[in-house]
Structure formats: structure tokens, C-alpha cells
Protein backbone atom coordinates (compact mmCIF):
# COMPACT_ATOMS: atom_id res chain seq x y z
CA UNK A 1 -57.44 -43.70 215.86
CA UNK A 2 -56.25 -40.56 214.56
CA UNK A 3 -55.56 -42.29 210.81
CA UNK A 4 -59.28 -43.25 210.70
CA UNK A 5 -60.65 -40.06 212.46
CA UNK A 6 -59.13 -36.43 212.02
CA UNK A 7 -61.48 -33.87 213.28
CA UNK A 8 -58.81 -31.29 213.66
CA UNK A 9 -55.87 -30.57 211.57
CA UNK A 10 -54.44 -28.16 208.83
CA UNK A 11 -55.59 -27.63 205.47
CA UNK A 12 -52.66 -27.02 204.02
CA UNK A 13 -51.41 -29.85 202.89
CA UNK A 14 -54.43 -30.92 200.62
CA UNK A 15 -54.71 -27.18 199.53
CA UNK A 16 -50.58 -27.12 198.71
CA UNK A 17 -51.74 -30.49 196.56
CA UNK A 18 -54.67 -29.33 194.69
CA UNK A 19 -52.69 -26.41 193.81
CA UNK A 20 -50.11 -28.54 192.46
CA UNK A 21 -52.28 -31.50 190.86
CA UNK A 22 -54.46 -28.97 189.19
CA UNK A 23 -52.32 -26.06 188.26
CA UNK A 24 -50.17 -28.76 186.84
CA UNK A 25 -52.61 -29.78 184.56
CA UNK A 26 -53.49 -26.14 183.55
CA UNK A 27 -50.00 -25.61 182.64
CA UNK A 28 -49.42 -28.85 180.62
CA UNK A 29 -53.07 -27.79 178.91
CA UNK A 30 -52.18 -24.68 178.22
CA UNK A 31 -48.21 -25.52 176.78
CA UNK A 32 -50.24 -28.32 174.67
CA UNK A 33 -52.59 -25.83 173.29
CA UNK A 34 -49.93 -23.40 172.58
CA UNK A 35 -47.84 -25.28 171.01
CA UNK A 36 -50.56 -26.04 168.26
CA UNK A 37 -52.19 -22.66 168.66
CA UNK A 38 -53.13 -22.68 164.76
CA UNK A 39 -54.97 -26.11 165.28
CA UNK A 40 -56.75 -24.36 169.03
CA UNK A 41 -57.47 -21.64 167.00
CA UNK A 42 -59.19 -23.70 164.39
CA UNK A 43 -61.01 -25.94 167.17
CA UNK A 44 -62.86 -22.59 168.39
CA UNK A 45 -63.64 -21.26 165.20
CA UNK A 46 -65.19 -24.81 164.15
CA UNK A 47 -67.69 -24.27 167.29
CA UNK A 48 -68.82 -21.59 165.66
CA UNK A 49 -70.13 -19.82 169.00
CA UNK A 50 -68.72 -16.39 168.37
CA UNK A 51 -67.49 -14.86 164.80
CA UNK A 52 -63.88 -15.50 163.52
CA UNK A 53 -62.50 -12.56 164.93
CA UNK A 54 -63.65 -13.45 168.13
CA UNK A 55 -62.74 -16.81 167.95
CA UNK A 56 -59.01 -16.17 166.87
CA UNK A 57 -58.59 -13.87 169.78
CA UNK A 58 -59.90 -16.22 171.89
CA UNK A 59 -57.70 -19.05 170.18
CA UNK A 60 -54.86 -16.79 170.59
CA UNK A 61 -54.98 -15.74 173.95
CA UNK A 62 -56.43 -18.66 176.34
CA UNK A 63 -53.43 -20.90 175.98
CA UNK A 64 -50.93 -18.12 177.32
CA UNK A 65 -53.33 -17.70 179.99
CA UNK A 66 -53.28 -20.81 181.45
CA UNK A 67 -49.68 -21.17 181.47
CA UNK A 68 -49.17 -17.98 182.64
CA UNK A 69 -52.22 -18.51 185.19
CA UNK A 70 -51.32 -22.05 186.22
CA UNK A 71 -47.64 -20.98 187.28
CA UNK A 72 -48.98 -18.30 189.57
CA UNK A 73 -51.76 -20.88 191.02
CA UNK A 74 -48.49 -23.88 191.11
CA UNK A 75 -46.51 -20.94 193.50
CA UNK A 76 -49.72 -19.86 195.25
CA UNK A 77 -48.89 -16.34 194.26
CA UNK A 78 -51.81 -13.87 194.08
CA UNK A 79 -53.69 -16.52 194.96
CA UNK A 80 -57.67 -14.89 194.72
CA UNK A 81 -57.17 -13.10 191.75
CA UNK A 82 -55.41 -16.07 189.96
CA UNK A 83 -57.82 -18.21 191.25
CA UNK A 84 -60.88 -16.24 189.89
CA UNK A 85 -59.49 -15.80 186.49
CA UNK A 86 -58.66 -19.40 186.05
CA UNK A 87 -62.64 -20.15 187.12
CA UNK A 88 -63.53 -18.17 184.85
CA UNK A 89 -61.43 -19.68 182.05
CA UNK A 90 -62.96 -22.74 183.27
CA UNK A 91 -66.65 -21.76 183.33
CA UNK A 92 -66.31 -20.84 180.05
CA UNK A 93 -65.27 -24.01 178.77
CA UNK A 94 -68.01 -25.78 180.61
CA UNK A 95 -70.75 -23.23 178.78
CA UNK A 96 -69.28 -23.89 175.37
CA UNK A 97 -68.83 -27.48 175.82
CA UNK A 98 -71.70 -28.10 177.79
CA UNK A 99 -72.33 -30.53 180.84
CA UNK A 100 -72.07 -33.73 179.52
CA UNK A 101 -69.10 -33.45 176.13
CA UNK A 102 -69.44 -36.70 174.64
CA UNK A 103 -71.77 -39.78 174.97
CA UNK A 104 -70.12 -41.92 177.97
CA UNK A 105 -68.61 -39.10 179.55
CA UNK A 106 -70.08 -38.89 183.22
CA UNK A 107 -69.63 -34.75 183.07
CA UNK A 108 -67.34 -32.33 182.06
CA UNK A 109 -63.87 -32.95 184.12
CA UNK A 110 -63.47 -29.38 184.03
CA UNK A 111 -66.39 -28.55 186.77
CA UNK A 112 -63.73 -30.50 188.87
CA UNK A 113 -61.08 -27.70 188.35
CA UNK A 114 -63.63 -25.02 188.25
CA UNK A 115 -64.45 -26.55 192.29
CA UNK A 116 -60.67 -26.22 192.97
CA UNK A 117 -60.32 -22.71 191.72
CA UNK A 118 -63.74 -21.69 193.89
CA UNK A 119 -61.92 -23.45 196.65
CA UNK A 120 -58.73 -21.41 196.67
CA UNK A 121 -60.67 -18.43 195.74
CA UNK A 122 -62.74 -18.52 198.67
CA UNK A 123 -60.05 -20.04 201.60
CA UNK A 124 -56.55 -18.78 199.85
CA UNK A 125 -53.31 -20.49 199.14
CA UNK A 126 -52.99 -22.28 202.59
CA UNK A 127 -49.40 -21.69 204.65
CA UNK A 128 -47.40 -23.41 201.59
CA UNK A 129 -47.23 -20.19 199.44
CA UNK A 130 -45.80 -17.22 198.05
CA UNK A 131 -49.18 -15.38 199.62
CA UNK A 132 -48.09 -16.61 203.17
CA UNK A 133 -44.55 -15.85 202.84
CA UNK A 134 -45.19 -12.36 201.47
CA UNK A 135 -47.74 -12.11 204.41
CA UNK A 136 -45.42 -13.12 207.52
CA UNK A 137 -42.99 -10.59 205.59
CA UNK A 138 -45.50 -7.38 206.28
CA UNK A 139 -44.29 -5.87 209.49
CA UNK A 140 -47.09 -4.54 211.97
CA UNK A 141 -46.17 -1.17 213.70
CA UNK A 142 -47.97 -1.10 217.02
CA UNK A 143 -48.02 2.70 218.52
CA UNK A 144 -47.74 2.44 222.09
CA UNK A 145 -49.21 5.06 224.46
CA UNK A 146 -47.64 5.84 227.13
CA UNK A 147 -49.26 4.44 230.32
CA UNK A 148 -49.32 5.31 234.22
CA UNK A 149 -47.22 3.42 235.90
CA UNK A 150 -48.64 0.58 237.63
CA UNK A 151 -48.13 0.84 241.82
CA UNK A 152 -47.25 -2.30 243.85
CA UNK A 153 -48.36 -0.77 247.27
CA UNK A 154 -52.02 -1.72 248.34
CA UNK A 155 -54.65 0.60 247.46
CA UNK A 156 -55.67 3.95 249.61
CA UNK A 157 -58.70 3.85 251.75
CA UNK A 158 -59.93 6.99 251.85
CA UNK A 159 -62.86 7.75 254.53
CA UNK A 160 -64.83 11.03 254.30
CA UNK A 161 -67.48 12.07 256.35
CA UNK A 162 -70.92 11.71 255.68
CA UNK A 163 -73.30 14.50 256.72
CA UNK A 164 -76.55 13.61 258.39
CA UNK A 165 -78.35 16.94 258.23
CA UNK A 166 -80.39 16.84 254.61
CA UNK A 167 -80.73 20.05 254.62
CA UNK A 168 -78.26 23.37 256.27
């Protein structure tokens, strides 16, 4: 029964493979958009959201992010700060394309990756990483004290004697 029902387990399997499905698709989005940059760059001006300047820097810049940003989510490398900057790219293309982007379109597939990112913001790569490996890497120095040393033989009973007179 433990196909149907699994209480108990690791996460890191489905983390290492929402790291790959969706960093994969960050990457391919953002080597798409940069290989056409002048046509990206033309899509966000034609939204007319924020001026030209804006817009071109914004053009410019997002598809080197998310290649740059989906590699480092792909090897699970920095893994918070990746993760944060890639919801953010995210959020922002929810707010300027809005919940629902076209008629027939149940919602915006992109508040799927912006759940992801949270995800791996808020839990970390998982054991499958860079992160981890860097982390078993650190060494921990313990400082021992030195101690008494510890006596085998039973303990002492010591007797003293009590003094019935209260007072001299």
C-alpha cells in the first residue's frame, strides 16, 4: 500500500523535478526572447505600461535574466535568492498581463511558476543541489572542554554527625 499511500518520504525528488521542469522552461523562455530581443523589446513598448526608455531597459534586460536565473534555479545554486528574483520576474508578468491573458485561457500559466519559485524560496533546493553539496562541504569545529574524568568505583558515602543541641 505504500504506492497508493505515502505519508512519509523525501521531498526531494519532486523539488529536484520542479526545479528542472520549470527552470527549463525559464531558460528556453528566456533564449527565445533573446534571441529576438528587438521584437521583446517592441512587445513591451506596444503595452505601453511604462515610457520607452523604461520599456527598452526592461526589453533588454529580462531575457538575460531568465537564462541567467533559470541556470542557477536548473543547478539549485543560491537557491533563495534565485528563487525570489525569478518570482519576482514572474509577478511582474502576471501584473502586466493580468489574470486571465486571453479569452479561453483558464489563468495566467505563469502564477504556476510564480507557486514553484515561492516553493523553493520558502523550503530550498532539496538534497539534489549545488546548495546541499556546498552545505555538507562547511566543516563544523566543535571546541571541546576539557572534562573530569569520569570514576568507575561506586560512589562515597559520607556520614557526618548531626548535632541535637539547637542551641550551644
Amino acid at each position: 500500500m505504500g504506492i497508493l499511500f505515502k505519508a512519509r518520504g523525501s521531498s526531494s525528488i519532486g523539488i529536484f523535478l520542479i526545479r528542472i521542469i520549470v527552470g527549463a522552461y525559464t531558460l528556453s523562455l528566456g533564449i527565445m526572447q533573446a534571441s529576438n530581443i528587438e521584437l521583446y523589446i517592441s512587445k513591451i513598448k506596444a503595452m505601453n505600461m511604462v515610457s520607452e526608455n523604461t520599456a527598452f531597459i526592461a526589453g533588454f534586460v529580462f531575457p538575460f535574466l531568465l537564462i541567467i536565473f533559470g541556470s542557477l534555479y536548473i543547478m539549485g545554486f543560491f537557491t533563495p535568492t534565485t528563487s525570489l528574483i525569478l518570482a519576482v520576474v514572474s509577478l511582474l508578468k502576471i501584473i502586466s498581463r493580468g489574470l486571465f491573458p486571453a479569452p479561453g485561457t483558464p489563468f495566467n500559466k505563469d502564477l504556476i511558476t510564480l507557486a514553484c519559485f515561492l516553493l523553493t524560496l520558502f523550503s530550498g533546493a532539496g538534497k539534489i543541489s549545488f546548495d546541499a553539496m556546498l552545505d555538507r562541504k562547511k566543516k563544523v569545529v566543535v571546541k571541546e572542554t576539557p572534562s573530569k574524568p569520569v570514576s568507575t568505583s561506586p560512589p562515597e558515602i559520607v556520614s557526618e554527625k548531626i548535632n541535637d543541641n539547637p542551641l550551644p
